[in-house]
Protein backbone atom coordinates (compact mmCIF):
# COMPACT_ATOMS: atom_id res chain seq x y z
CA UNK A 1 33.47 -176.73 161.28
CA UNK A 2 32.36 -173.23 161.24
CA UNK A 3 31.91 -173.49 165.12
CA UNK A 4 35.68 -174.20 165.23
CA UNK A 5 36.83 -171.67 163.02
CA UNK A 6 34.72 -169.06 165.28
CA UNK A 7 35.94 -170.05 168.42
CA UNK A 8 39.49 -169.74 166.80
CA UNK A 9 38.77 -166.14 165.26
CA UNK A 10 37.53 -165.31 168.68
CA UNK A 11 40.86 -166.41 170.54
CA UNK A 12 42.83 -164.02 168.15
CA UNK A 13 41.18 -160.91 168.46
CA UNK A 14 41.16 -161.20 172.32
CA UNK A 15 44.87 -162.25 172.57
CA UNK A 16 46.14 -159.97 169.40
CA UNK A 17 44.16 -156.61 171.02
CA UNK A 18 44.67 -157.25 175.07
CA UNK A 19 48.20 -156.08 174.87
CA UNK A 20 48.43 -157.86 178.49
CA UNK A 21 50.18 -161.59 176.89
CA UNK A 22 52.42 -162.25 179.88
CA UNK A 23 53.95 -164.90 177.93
CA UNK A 24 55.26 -162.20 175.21
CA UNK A 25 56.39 -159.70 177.77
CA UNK A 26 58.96 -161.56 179.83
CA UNK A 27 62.30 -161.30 178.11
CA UNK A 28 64.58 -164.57 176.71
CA UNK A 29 67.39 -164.95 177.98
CA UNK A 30 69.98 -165.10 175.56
CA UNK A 31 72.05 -167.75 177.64
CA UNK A 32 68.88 -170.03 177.82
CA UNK A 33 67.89 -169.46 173.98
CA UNK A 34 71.75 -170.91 172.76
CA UNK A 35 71.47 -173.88 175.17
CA UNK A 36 68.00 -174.79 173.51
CA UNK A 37 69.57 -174.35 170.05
CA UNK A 38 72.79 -176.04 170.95
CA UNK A 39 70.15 -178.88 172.24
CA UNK A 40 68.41 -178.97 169.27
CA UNK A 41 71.33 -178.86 166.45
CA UNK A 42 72.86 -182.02 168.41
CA UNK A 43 69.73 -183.72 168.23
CA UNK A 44 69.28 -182.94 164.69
CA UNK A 45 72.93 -184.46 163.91
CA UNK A 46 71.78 -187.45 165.72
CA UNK A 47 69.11 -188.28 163.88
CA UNK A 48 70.66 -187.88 160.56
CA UNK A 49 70.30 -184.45 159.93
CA UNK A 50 67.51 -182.22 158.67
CA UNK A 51 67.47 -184.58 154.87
CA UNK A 52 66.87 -187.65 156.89
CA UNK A 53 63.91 -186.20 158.91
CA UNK A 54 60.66 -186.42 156.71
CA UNK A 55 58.28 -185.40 159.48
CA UNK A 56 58.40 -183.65 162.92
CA UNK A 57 55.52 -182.83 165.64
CA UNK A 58 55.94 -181.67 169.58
CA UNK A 59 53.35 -181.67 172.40
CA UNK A 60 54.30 -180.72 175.68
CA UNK A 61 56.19 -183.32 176.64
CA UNK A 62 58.04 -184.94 173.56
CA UNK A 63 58.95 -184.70 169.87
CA UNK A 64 57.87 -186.46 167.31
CA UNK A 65 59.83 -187.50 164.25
CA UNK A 66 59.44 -189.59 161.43
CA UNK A 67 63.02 -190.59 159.85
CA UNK A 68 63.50 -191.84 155.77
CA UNK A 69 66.47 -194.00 157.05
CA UNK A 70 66.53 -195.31 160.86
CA UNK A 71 69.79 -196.96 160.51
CA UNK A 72 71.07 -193.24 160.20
CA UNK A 73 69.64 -192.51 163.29
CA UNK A 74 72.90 -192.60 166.26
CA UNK A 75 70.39 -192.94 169.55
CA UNK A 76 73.15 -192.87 171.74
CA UNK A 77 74.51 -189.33 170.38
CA UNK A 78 70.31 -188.46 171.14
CA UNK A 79 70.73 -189.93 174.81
CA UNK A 80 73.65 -188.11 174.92
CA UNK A 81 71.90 -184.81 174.39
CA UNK A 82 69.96 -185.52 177.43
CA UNK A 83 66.88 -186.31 176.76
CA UNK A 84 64.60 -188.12 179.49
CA UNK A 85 63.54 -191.71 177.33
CA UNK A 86 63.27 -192.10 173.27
CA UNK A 87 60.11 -194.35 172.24
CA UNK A 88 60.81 -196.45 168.73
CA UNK A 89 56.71 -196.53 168.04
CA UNK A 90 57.82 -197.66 164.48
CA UNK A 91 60.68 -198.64 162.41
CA UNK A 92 61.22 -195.35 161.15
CA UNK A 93 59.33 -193.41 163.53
CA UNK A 94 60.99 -192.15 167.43
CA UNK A 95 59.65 -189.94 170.32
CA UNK A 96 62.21 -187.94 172.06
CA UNK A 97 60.58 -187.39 175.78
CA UNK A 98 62.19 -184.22 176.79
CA UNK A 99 60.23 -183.47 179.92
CA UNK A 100 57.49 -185.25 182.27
CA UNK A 101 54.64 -183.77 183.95
């Protein structure tokens, strides 16, 4: 545990005092941020809105989200928003693929 917590505290100080994080210094484009939040408000409606979702998780390739009521859940309006595949793992539980490596 305190190995982990090191290695961690470590990461920080090198990224938070290089000033050189490429990822921070190339500019959003605005165009690109709305169709990522247009993308993600439709998905939200899809799935019942935000009081239906209980939990939600992402990884590089999908979402994660746990739903209180899955008959709530419209998974052709999620198609729809163009996702690549949605997984049912559960009754209540879906994974939105977004992307494959």
């Amino acid at each position: 545990m305190v190995a982990v917590v090191v290695v961690c505290a470590v990461v920080f100080v090198l990224f938070s005092r290089s000033g050189k994080n490429k990822a921070a210094e190339k500019k959003a484009d605005p165009a690109e941020a709305s169709k990522y939040a247009q993308w993600a408000q439709d998905i939200l409606k899809a799935l019942g809105g935000k009081e239906n979702v209980v939990s939600a998780s992402y990884c590089t390739t999908r979402l994660r989200i746990a739903v209180k009521n899955h008959n709530r859940v419209d998974e052709k309006a999620v198609k729809a928003a163009g996702p690549v595949a949605i997984i049912r793992p559960g009754k209540n539980s879906f994974q939105i693929i977004y992307t494959i490596l």
